[in-house]
Protein backbone atom coordinates (compact mmCIF):
# COMPACT_ATOMS: atom_id res chain seq x y z
CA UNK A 1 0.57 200.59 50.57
CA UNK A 2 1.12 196.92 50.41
CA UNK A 3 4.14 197.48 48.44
CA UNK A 4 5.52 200.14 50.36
CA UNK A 5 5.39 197.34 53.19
CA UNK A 6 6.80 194.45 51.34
CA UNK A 7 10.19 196.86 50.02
CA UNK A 8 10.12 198.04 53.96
CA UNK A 9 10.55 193.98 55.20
CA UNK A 10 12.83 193.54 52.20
CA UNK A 11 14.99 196.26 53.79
CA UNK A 12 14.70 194.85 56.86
CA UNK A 13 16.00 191.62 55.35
CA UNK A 14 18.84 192.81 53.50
CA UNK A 15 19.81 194.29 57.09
CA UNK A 16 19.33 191.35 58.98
CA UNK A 17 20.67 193.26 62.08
CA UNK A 18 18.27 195.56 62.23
CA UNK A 19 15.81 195.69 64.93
CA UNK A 20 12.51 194.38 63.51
CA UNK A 21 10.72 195.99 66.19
CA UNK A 22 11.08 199.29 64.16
CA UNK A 23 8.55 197.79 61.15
CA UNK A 24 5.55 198.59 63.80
CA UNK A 25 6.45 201.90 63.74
CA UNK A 26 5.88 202.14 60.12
CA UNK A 27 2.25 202.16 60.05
CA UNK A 28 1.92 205.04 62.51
CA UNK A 29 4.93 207.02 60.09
CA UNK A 30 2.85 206.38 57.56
CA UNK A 31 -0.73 207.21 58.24
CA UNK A 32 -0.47 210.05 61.09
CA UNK A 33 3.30 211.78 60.15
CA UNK A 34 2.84 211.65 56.41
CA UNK A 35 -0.38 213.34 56.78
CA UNK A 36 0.72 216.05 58.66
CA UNK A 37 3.71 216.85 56.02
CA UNK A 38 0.94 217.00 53.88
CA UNK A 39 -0.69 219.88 55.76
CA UNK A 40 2.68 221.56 56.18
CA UNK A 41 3.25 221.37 52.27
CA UNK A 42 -0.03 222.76 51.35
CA UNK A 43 -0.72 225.34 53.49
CA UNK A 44 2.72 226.84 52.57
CA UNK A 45 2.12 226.39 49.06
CA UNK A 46 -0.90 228.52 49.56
CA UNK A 47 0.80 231.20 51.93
CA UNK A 48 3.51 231.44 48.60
CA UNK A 49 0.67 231.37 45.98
CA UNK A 50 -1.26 234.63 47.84
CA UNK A 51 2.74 236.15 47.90
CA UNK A 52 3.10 235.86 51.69
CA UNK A 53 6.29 235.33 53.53
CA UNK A 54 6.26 233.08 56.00
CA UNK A 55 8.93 233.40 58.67
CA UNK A 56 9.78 231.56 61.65
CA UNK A 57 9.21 234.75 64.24
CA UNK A 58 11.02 236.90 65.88
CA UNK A 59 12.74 235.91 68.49
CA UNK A 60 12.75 238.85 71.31
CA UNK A 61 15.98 239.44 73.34
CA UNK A 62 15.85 239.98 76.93
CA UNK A 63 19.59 240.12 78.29
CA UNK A 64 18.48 238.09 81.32
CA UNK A 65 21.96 235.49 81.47
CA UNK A 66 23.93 237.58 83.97
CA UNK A 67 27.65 237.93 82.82
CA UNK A 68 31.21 237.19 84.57
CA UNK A 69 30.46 233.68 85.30
C-alpha cells in the first residue's frame, strides 16, 4: 500500500499541474471502491462457475412519450 502511494505522489509530481487535492481521494478509492469490485468479480465468477447467465434485466416498454411533438 505504501508503494502504491509513493508511485501515486510520483504521478502527481511528474504532473505538477495536477490538483493535489485529488491524492485524498485515493485512500477512500482504495479501501471502499476496490472492495466492492471485488464483490462484483466474485460473485460473477460464481454465477459463471454454477453456468448461470447473468443479464442486466429486461427492460419493460410502456409507450407512455406521446407522439407529434
Amino acid at each position: 500500500l505504501a508503494v502504491d502511494y509513493l508511485t501515486c505522489v510520483l504521478a502527481f509530481i511528474l504532473e505538477w499541474k495536477e490538483d493535489w487535492k485529488l491524492l485524498v481521494w485515493l485512500f477512500w478509492q482504495r479501501l471502499l471502491y476496490r472492495q466492492v469490485m471485488y464483490y462484483i468479480a466474485a460473485k460473477s465468477l460464481f454465477a459463471a462457475l454454477r453456468g448461470r447467465s447473468v443479464a442486466w434485466g429486461k427492460v419493460e416498454r410502456k409507450a407512455t412519450i406521446p407522439m407529434g411533438r
